[in-house]
Every structure is written in C-alpha cells, then in structure tokens.
PDB file of N, CA and C in Angstrom:
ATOM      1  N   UNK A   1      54.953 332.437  76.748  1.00  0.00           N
ATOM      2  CA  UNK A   1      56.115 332.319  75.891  1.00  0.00           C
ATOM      3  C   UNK A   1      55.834 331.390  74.713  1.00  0.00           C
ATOM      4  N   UNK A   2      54.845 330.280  74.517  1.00  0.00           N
ATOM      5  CA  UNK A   2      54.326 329.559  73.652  1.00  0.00           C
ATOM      6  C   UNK A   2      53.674 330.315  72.766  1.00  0.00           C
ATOM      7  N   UNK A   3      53.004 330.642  73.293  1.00  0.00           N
ATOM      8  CA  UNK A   3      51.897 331.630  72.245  1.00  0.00           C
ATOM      9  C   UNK A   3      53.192 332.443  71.490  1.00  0.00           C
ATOM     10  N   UNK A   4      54.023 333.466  71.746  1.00  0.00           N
ATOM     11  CA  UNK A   4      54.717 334.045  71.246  1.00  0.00           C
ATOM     12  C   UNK A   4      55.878 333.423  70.517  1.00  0.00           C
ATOM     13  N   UNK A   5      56.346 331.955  70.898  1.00  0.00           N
ATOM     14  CA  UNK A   5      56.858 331.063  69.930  1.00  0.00           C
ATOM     15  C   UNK A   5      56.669 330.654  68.553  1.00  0.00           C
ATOM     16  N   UNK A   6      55.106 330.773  68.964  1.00  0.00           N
ATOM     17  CA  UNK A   6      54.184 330.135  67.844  1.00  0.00           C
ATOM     18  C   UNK A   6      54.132 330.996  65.984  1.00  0.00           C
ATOM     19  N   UNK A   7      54.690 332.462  66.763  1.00  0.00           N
ATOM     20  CA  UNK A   7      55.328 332.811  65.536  1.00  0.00           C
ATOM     21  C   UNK A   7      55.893 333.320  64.859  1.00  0.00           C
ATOM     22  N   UNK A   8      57.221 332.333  65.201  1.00  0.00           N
ATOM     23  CA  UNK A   8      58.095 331.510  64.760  1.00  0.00           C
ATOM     24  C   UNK A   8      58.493 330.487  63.746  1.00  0.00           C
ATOM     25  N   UNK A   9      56.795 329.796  63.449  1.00  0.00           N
ATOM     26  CA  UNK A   9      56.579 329.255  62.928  1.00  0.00           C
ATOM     27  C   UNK A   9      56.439 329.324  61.413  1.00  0.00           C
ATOM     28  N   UNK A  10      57.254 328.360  60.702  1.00  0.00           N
ATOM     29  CA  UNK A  10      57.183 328.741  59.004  1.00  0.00           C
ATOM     30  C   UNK A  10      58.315 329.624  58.455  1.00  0.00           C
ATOM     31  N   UNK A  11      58.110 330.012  57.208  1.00  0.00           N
ATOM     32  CA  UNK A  11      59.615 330.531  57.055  1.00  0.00           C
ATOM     33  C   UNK A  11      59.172 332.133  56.911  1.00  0.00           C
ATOM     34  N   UNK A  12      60.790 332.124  56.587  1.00  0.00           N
ATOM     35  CA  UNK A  12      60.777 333.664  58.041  1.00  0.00           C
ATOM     36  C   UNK A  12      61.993 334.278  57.722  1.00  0.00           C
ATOM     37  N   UNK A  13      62.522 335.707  57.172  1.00  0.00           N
ATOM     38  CA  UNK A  13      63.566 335.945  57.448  1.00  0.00           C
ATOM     39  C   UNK A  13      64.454 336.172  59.318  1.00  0.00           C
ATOM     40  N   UNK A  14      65.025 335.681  59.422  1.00  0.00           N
ATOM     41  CA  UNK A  14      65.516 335.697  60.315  1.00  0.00           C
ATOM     42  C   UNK A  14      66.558 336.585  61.058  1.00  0.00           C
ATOM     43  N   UNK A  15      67.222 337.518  60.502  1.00  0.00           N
ATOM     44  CA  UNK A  15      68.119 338.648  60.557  1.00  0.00           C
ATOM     45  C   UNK A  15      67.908 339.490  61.947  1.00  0.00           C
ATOM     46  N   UNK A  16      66.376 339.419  62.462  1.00  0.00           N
ATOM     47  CA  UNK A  16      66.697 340.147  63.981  1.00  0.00           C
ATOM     48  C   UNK A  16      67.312 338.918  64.980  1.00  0.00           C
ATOM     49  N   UNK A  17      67.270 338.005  64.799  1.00  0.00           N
ATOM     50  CA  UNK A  17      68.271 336.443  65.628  1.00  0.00           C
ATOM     51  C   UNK A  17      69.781 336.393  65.406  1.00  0.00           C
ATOM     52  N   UNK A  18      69.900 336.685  64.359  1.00  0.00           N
ATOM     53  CA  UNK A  18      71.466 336.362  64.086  1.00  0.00           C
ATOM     54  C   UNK A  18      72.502 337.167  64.040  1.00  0.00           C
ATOM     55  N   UNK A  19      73.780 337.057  64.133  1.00  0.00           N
ATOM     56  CA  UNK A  19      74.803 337.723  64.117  1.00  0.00           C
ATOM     57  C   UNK A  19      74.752 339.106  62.733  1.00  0.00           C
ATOM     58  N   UNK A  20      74.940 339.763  63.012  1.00  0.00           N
ATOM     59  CA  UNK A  20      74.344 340.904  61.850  1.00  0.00           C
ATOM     60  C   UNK A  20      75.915 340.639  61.242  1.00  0.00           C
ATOM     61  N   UNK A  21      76.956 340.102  61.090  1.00  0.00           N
ATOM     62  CA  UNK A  21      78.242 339.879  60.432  1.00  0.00           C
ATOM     63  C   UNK A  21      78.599 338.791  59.443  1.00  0.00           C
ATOM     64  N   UNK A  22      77.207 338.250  59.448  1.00  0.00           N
ATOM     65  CA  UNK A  22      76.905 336.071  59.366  1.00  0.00           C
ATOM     66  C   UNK A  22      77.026 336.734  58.049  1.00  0.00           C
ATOM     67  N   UNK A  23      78.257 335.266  57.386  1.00  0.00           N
ATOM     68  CA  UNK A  23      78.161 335.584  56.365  1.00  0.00           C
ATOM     69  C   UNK A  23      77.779 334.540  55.349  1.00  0.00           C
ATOM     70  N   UNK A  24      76.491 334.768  54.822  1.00  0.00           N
ATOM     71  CA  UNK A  24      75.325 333.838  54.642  1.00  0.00           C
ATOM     72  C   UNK A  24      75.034 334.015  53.756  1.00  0.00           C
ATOM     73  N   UNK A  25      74.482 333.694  52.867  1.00  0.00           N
ATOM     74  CA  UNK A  25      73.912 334.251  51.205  1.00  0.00           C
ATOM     75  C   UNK A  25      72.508 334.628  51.634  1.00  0.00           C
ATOM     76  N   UNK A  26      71.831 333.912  52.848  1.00  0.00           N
ATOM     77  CA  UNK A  26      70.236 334.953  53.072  1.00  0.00           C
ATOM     78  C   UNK A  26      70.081 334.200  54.183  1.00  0.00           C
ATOM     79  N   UNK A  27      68.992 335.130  54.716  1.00  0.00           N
ATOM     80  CA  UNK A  27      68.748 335.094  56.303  1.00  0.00           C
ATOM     81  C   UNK A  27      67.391 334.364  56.313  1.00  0.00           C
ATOM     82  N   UNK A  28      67.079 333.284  55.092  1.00  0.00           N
ATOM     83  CA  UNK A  28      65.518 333.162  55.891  1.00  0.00           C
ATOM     84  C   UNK A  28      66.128 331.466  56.229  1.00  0.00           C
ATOM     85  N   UNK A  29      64.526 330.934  57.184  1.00  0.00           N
ATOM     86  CA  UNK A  29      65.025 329.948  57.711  1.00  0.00           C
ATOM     87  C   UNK A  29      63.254 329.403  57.571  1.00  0.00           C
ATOM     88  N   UNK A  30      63.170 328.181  57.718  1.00  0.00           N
ATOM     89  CA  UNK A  30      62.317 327.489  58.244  1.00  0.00           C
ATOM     90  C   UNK A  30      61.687 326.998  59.174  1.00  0.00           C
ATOM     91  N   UNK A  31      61.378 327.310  60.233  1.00  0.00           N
ATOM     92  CA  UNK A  31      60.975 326.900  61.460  1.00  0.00           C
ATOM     93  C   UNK A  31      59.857 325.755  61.633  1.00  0.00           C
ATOM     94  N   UNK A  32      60.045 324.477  62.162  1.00  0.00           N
ATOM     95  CA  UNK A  32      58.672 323.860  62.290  1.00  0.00           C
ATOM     96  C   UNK A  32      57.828 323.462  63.606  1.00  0.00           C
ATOM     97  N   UNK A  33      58.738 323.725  64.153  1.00  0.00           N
ATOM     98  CA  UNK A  33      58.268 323.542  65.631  1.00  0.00           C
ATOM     99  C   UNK A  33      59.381 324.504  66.637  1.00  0.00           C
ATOM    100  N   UNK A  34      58.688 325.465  67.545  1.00  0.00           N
ATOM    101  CA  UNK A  34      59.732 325.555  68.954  1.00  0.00           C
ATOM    102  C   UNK A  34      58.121 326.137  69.593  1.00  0.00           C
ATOM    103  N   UNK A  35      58.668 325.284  71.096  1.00  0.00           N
ATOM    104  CA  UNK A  35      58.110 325.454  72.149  1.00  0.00           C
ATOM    105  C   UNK A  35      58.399 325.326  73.246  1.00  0.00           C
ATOM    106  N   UNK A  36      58.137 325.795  74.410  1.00  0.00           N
ATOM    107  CA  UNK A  36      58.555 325.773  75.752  1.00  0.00           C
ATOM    108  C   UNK A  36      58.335 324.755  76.544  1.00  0.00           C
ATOM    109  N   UNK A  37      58.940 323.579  77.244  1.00  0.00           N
ATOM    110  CA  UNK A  37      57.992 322.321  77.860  1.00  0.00           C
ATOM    111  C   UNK A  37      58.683 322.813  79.264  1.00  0.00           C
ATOM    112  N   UNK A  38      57.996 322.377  80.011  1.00  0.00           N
ATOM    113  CA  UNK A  38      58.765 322.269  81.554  1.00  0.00           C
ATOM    114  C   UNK A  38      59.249 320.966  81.783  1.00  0.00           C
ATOM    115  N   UNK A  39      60.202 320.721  82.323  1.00  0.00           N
ATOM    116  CA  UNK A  39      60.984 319.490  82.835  1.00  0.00           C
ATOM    117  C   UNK A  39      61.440 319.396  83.900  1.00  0.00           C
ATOM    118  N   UNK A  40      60.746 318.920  84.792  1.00  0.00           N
ATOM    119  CA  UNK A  40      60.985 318.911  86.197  1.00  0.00           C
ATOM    120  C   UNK A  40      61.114 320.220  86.935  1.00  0.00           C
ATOM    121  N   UNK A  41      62.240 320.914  87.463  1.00  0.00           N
ATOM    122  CA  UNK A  41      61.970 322.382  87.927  1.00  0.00           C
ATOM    123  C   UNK A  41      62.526 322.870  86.919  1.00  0.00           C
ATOM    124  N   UNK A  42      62.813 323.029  85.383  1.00  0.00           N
ATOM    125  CA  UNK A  42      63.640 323.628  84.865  1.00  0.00           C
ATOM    126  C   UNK A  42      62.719 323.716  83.529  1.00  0.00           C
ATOM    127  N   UNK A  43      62.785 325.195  82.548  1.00  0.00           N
ATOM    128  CA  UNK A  43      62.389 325.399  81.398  1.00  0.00           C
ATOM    129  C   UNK A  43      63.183 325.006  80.114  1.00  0.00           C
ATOM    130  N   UNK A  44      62.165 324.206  79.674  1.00  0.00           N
ATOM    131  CA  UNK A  44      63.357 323.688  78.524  1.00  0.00           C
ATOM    132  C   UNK A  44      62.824 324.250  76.957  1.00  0.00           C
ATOM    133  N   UNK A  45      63.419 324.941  76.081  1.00  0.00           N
ATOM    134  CA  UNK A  45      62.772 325.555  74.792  1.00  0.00           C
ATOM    135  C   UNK A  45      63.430 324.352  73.924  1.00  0.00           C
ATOM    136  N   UNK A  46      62.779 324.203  73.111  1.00  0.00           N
ATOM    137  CA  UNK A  46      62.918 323.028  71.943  1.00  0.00           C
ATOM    138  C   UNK A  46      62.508 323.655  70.275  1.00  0.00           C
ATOM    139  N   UNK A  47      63.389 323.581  69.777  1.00  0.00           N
ATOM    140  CA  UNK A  47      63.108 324.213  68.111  1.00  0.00           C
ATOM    141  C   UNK A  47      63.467 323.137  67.063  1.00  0.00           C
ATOM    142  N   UNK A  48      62.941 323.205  66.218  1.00  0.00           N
ATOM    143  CA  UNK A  48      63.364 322.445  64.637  1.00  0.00           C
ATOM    144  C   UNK A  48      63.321 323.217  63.701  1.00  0.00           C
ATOM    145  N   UNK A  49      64.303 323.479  62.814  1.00  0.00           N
ATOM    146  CA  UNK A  49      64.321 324.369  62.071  1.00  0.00           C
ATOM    147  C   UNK A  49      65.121 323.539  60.440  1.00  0.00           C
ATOM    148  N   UNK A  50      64.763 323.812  59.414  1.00  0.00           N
ATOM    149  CA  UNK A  50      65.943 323.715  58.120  1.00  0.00           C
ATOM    150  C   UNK A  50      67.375 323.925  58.436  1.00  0.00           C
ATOM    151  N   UNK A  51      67.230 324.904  59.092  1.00  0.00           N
ATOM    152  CA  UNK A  51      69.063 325.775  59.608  1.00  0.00           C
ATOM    153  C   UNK A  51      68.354 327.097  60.917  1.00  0.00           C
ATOM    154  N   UNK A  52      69.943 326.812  61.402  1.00  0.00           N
ATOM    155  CA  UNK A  52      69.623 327.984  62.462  1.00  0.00           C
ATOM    156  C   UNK A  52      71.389 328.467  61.397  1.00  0.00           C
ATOM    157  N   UNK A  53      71.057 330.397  62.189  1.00  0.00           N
ATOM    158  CA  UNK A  53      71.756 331.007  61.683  1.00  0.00           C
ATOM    159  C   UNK A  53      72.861 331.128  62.657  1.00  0.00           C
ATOM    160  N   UNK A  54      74.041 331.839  62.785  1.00  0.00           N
ATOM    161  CA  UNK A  54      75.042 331.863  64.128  1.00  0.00           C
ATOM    162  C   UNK A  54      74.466 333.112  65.373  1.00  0.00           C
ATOM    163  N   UNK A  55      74.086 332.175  65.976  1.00  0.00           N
ATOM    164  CA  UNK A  55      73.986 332.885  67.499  1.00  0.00           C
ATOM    165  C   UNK A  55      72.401 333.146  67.427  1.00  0.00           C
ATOM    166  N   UNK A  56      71.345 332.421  66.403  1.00  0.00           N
ATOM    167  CA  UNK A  56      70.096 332.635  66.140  1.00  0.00           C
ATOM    168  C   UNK A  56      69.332 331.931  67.628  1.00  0.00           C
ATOM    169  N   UNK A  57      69.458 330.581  67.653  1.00  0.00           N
ATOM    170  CA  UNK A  57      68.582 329.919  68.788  1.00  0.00           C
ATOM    171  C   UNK A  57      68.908 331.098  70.466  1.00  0.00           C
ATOM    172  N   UNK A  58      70.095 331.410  70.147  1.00  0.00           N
ATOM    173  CA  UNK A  58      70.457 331.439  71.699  1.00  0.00           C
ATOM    174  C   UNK A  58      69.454 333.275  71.813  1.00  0.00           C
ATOM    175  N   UNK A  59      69.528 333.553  70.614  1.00  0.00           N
ATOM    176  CA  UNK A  59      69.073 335.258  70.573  1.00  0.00           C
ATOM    177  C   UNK A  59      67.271 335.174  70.868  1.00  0.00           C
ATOM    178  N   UNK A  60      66.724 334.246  70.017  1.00  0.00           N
ATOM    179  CA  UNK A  60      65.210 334.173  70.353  1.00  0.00           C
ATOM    180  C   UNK A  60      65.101 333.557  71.828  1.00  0.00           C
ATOM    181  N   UNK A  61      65.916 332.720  72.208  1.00  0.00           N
ATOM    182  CA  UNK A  61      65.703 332.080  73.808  1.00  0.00           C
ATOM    183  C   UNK A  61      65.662 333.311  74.440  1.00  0.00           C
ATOM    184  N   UNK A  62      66.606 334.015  74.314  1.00  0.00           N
ATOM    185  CA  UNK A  62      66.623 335.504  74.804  1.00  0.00           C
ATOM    186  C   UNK A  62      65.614 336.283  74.839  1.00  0.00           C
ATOM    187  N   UNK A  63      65.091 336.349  73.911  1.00  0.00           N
ATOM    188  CA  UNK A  63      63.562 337.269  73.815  1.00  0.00           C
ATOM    189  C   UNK A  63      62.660 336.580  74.203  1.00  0.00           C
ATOM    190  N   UNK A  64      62.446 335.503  73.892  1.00  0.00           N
ATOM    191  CA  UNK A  64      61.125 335.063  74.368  1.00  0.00           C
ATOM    192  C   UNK A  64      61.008 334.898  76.296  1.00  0.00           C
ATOM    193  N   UNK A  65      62.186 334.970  76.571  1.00  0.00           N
ATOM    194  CA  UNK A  65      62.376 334.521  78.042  1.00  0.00           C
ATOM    195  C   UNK A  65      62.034 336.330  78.687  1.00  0.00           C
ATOM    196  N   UNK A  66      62.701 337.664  77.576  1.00  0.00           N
ATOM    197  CA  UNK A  66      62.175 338.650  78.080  1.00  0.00           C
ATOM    198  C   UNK A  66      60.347 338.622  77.665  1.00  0.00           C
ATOM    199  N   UNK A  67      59.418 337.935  77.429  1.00  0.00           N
ATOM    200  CA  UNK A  67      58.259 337.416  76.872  1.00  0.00           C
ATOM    201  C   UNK A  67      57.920 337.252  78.075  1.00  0.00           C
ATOM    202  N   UNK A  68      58.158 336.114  78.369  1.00  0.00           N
ATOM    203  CA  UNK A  68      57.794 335.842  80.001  1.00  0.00           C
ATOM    204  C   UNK A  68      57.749 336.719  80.735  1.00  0.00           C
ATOM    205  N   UNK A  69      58.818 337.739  81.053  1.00  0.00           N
ATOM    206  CA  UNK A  69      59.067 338.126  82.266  1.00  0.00           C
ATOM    207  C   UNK A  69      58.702 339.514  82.180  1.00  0.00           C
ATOM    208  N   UNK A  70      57.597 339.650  80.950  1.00  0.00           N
ATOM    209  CA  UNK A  70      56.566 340.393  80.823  1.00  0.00           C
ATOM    210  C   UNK A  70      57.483 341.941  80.345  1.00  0.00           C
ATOM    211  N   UNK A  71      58.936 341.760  80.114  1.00  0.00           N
ATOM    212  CA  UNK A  71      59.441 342.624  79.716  1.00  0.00           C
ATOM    213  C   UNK A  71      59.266 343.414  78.533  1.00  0.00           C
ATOM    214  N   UNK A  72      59.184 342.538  77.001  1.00  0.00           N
ATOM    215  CA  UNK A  72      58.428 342.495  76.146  1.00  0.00           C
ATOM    216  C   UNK A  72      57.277 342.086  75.866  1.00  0.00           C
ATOM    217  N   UNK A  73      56.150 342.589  75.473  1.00  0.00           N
ATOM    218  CA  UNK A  73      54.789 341.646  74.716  1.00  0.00           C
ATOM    219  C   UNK A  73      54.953 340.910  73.932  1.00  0.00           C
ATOM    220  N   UNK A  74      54.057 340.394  73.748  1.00  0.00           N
ATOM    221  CA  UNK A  74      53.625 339.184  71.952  1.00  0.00           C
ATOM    222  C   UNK A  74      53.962 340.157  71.338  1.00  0.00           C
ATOM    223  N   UNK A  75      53.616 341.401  70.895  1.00  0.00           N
ATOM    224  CA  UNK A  75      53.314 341.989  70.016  1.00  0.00           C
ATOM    225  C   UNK A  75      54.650 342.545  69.949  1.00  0.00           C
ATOM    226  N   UNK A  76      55.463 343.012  70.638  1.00  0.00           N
ATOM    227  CA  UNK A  76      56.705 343.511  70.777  1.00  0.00           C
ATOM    228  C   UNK A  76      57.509 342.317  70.170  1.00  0.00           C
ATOM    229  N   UNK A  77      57.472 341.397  70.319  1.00  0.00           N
ATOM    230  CA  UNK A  77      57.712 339.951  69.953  1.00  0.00           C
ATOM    231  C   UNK A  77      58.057 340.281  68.456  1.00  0.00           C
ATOM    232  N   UNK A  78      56.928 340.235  67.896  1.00  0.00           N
ATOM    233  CA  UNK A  78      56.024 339.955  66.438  1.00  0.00           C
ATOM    234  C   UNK A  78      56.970 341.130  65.701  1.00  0.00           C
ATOM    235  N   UNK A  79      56.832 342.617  66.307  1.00  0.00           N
ATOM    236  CA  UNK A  79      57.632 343.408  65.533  1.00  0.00           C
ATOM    237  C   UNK A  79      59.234 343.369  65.099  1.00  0.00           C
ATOM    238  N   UNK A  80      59.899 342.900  66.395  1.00  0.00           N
ATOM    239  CA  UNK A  80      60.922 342.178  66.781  1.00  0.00           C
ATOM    240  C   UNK A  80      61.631 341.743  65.156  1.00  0.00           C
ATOM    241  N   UNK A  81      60.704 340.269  65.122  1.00  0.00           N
ATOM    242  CA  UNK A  81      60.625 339.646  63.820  1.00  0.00           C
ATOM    243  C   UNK A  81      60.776 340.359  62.313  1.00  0.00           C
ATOM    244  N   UNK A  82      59.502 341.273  62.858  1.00  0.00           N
ATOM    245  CA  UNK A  82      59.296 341.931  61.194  1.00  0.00           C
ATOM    246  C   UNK A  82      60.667 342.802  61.167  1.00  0.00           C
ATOM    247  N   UNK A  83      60.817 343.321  61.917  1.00  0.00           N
ATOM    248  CA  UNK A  83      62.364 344.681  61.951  1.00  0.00           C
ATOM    249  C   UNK A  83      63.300 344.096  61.333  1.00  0.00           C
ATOM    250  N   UNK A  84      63.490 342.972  61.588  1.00  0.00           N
ATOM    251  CA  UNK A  84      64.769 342.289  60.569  1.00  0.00           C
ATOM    252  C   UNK A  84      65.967 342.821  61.227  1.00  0.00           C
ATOM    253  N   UNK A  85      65.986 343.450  62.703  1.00  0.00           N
ATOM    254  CA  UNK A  85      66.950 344.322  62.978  1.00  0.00           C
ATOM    255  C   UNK A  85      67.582 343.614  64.762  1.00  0.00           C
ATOM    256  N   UNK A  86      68.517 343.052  64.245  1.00  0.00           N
ATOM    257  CA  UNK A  86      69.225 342.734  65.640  1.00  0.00           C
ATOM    258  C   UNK A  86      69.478 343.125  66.958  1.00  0.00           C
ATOM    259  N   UNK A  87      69.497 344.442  66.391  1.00  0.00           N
ATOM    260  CA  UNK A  87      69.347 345.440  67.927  1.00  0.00           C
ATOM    261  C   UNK A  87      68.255 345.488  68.597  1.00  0.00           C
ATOM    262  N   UNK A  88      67.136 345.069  67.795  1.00  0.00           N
ATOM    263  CA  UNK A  88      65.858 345.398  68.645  1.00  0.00           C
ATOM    264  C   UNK A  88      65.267 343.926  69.300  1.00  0.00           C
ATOM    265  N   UNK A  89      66.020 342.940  68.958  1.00  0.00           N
ATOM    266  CA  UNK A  89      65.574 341.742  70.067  1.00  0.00           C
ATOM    267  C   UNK A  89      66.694 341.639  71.519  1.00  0.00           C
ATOM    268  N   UNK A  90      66.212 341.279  72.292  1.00  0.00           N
ATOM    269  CA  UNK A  90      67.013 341.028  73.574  1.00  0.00           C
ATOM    270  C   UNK A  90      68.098 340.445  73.424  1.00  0.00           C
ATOM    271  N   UNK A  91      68.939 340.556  75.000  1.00  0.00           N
ATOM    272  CA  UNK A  91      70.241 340.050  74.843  1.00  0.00           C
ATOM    273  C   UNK A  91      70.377 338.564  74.674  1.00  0.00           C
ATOM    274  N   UNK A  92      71.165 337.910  74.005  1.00  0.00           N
ATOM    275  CA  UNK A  92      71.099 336.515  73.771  1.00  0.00           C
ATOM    276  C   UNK A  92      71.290 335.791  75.613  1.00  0.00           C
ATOM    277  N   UNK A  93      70.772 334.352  75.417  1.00  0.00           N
ATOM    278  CA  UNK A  93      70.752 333.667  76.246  1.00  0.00           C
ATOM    279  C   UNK A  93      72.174 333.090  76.164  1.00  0.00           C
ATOM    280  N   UNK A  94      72.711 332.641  77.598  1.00  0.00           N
ATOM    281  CA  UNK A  94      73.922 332.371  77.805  1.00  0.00           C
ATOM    282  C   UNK A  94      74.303 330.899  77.089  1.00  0.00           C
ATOM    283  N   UNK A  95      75.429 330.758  76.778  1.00  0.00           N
ATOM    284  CA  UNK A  95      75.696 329.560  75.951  1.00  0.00           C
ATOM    285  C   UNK A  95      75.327 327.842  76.944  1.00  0.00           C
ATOM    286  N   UNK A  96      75.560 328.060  78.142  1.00  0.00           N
ATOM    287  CA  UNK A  96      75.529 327.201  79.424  1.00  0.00           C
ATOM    288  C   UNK A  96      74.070 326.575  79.020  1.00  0.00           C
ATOM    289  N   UNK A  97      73.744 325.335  78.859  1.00  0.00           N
ATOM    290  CA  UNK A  97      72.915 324.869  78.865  1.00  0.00           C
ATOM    291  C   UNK A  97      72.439 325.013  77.491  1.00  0.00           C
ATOM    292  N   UNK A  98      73.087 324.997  76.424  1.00  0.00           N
ATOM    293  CA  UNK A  98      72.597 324.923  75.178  1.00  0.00           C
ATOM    294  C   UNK A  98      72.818 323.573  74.626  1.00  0.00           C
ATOM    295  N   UNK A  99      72.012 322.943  74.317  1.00  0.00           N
ATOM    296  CA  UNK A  99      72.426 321.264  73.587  1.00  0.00           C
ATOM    297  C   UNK A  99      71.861 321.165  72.355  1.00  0.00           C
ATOM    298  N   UNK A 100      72.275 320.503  71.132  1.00  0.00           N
ATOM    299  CA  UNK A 100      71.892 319.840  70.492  1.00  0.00           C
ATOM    300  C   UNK A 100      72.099 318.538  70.545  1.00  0.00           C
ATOM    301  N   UNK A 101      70.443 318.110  70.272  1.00  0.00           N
ATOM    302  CA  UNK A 101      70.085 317.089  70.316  1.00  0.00           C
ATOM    303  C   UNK A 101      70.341 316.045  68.645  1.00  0.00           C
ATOM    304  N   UNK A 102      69.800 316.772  67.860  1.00  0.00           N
ATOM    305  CA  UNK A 102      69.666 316.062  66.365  1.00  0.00           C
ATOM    306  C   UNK A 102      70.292 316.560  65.333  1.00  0.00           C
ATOM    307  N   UNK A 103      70.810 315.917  64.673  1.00  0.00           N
ATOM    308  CA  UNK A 103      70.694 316.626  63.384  1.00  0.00           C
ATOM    309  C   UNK A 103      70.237 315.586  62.107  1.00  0.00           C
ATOM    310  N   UNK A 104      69.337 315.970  61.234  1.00  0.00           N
ATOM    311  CA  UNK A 104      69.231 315.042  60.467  1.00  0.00           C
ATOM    312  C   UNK A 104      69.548 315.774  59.004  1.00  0.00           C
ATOM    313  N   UNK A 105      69.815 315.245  57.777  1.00  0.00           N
ATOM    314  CA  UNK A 105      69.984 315.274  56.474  1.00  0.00           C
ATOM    315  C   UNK A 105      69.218 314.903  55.321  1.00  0.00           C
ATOM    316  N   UNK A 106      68.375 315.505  54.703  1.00  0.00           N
ATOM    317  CA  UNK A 106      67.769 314.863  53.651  1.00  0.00           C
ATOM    318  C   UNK A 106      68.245 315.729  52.708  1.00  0.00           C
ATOM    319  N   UNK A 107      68.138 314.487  51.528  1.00  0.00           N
ATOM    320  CA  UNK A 107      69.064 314.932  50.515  1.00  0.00           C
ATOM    321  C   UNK A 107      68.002 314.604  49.207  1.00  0.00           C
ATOM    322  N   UNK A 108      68.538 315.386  47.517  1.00  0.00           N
ATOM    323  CA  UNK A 108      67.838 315.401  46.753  1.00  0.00           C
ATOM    324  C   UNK A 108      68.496 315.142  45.564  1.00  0.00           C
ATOM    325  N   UNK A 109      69.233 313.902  46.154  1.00  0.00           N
ATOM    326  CA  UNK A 109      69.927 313.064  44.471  1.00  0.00           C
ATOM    327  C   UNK A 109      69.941 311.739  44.233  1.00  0.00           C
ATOM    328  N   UNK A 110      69.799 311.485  43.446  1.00  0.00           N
ATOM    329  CA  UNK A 110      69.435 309.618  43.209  1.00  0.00           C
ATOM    330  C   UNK A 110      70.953 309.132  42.797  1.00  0.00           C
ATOM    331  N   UNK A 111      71.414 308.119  43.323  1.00  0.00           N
ATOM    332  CA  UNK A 111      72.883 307.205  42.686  1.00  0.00           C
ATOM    333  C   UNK A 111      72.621 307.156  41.225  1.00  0.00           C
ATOM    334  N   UNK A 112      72.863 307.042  40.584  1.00  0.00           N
ATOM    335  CA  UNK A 112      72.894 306.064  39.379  1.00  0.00           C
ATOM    336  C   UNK A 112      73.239 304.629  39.573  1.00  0.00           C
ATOM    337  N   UNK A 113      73.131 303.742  38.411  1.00  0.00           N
ATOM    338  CA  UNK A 113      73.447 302.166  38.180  1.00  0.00           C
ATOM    339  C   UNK A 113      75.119 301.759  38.578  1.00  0.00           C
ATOM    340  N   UNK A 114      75.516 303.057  38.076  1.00  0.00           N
ATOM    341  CA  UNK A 114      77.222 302.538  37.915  1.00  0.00           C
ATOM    342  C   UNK A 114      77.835 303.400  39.526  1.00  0.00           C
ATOM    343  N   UNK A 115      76.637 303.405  40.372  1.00  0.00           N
ATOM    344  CA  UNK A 115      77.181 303.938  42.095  1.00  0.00           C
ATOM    345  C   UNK A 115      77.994 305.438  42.178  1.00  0.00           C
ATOM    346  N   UNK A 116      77.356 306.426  40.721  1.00  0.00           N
ATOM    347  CA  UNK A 116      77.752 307.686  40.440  1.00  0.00           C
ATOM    348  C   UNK A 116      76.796 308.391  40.911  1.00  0.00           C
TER     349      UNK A 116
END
C-alpha cells in the first residue's frame, strides 16, 4: 500500500478522490507525504497535502486499502489517478476513525509600517 501511496506524491489533479459535485475552481492538489505506518495492532495512513478536496482523504484510504487486499494493483492504482474519474476508485473509507491532526497556514503578504 506504500509503494502505491507513493504516487500520490506531488501535484496531481485529483478529481478521481473527490466528490464529483465539489464546487471548486480546480481539482489539483499537492501532495507531500502519505504513507501507511502501523501502530500497535492498528493501520494508520498519514497524508500532507496543500488542500484535500471534500471526501478526497477518505476516497484514496479507500483504494489503497482495496491495494492491500490485493483487490486492485499498483497499476490499477496509477490508472485510477490518471482517469480523473470518481467512479473508477473504490468505495470511500468510513468516516469512524478519521482525525485531523494539523493544520498549518503560510501566508504571502508583508504588514506594512503603518500595521496595513
């Protein structure tokens, strides 16, 4: 499921993950990290992204978990991606156990003198 995480990686339109209704000015996203760690008896997937789209994280948890379970290939994976087409990735993963952890903000404006 790592290996097939892996790309994921970089930017990417994103449109087979997300709600095909999202109403978004564009579907690409940035990805910089997701990977699978184990944590005690339980699989834990971890992503960083610019933006996730609505219902995007929970839709790739979904596929990649049919990844594992040898339902889909890498390669089935990979096309997945390129299709741009929602129907053709797996059913999303259940909301139960979804957390965010972070969010951070960087921004691209300087104050001025007079705190404008």
């Amino acid at each position: 499921m790592n290996s097939a995480a892996s790309q994921l990686i970089g930017e990417m339109d994103c449109s087979s993950f997300c709600k095909s209704d999202a109403e978004v000015e564009h579907k690409i996203c940035s990805i910089a990290f997701a990977h699978w760690m184990e944590d005690e008896q339980f699989l834990r997937f971890q992503i960083c992204g610019n933006r996730f789209l609505h219902g995007m994280v929970r839709a790739i948890v979904g596929t990649l978990v049919d990844v594992g379970r040898k339902a889909i290939t890498q390669e089935d994976f990979l096309n997945i991606i390129h299709s741009r087409d929602r129907t053709k990735a797996s059913q999303s993963a259940p909301a139960r156990g979804l957390c965010l952890e972070k969010i951070e903000y960087a921004t691209a404006f300087q104050l001025t003198g007079d705190g404008k």
